[in-house]
Protein backbone atom coordinates (compact mmCIF):
# COMPACT_ATOMS: atom_id res chain seq x y z
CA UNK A 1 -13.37 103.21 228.45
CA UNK A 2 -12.78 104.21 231.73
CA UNK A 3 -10.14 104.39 234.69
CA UNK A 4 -10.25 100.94 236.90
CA UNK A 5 -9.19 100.35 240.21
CA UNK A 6 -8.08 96.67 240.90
CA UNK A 7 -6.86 95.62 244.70
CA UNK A 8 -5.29 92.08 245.45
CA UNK A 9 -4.14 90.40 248.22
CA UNK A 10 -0.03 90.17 248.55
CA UNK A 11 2.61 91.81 247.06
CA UNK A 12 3.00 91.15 243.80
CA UNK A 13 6.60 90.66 242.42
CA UNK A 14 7.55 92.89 239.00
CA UNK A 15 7.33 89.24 236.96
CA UNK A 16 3.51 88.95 237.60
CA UNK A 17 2.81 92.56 237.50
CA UNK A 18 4.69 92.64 234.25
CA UNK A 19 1.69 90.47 232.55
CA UNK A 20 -0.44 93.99 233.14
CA UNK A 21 1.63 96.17 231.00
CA UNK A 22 -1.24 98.64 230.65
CA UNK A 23 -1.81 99.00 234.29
CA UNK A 24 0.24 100.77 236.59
CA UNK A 25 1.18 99.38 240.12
CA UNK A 26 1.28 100.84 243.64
CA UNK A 27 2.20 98.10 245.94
CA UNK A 28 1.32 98.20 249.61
CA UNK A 29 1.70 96.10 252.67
CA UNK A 30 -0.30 93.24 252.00
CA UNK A 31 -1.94 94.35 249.14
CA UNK A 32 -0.93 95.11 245.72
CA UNK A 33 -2.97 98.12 243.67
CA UNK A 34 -3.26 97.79 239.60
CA UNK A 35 -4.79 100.74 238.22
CA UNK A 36 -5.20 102.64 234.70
CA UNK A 37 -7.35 103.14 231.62
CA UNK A 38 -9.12 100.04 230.33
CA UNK A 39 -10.74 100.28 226.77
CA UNK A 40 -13.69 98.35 227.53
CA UNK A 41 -15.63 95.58 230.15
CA UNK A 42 -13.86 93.23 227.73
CA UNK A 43 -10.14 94.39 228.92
CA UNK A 44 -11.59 94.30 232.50
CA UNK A 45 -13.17 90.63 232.20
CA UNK A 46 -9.24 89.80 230.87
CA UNK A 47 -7.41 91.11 233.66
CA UNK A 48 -9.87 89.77 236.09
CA UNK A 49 -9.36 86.51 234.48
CA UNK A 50 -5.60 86.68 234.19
CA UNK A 51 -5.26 87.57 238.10
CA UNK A 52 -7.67 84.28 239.01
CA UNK A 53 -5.80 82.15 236.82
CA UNK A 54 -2.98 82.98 238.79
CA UNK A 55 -4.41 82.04 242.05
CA UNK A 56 -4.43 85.50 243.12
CA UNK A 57 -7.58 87.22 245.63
CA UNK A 58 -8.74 89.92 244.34
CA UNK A 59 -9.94 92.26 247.27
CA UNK A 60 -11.89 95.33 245.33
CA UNK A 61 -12.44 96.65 242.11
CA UNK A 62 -13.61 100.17 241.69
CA UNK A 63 -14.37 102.15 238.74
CA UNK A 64 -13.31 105.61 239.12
CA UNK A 65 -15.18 108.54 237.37
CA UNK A 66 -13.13 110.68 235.20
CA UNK A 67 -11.36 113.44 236.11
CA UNK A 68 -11.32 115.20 232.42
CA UNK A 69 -14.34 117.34 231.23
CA UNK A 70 -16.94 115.76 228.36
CA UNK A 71 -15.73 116.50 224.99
CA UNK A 72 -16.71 120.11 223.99
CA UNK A 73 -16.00 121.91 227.02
């Protein structure tokens, strides 16, 4: 699992950002960020896929180390 970081080209209206309920969405001129927790590569590969699909560029995708201290701390 692990906190994703998924930039497009355009802004993307609510309808198509809708189809990523478990993202959330900061949108930006000319550019439209998805971000949040993905349970595995697996939910990545199917978000990827979704967005190219749709036609849509994706600019970057980042992985973004967590925040929250390893279990047991």
């Amino acid at each position: 699992m692990g906190h994703y970081v998924i930039r497009v080209e355009g802004t993307l209206s609510r309808d198509l950002t809708a189809a990523f309920p478990s993202l959330s969405v900061d949108r930006e001129p000319a550019q439209t960020v998805l971000h949040g927790q993905l349970a595995d590569q697996a939910a990545l590969a199917g978000i990827l896929n979704h967005l190219d699909m749709l036609g849509i560029n994706i600019v970057e995708v980042l992985q973004v180390p967590s925040t929250r201290p390893p279990n047991g701390s």
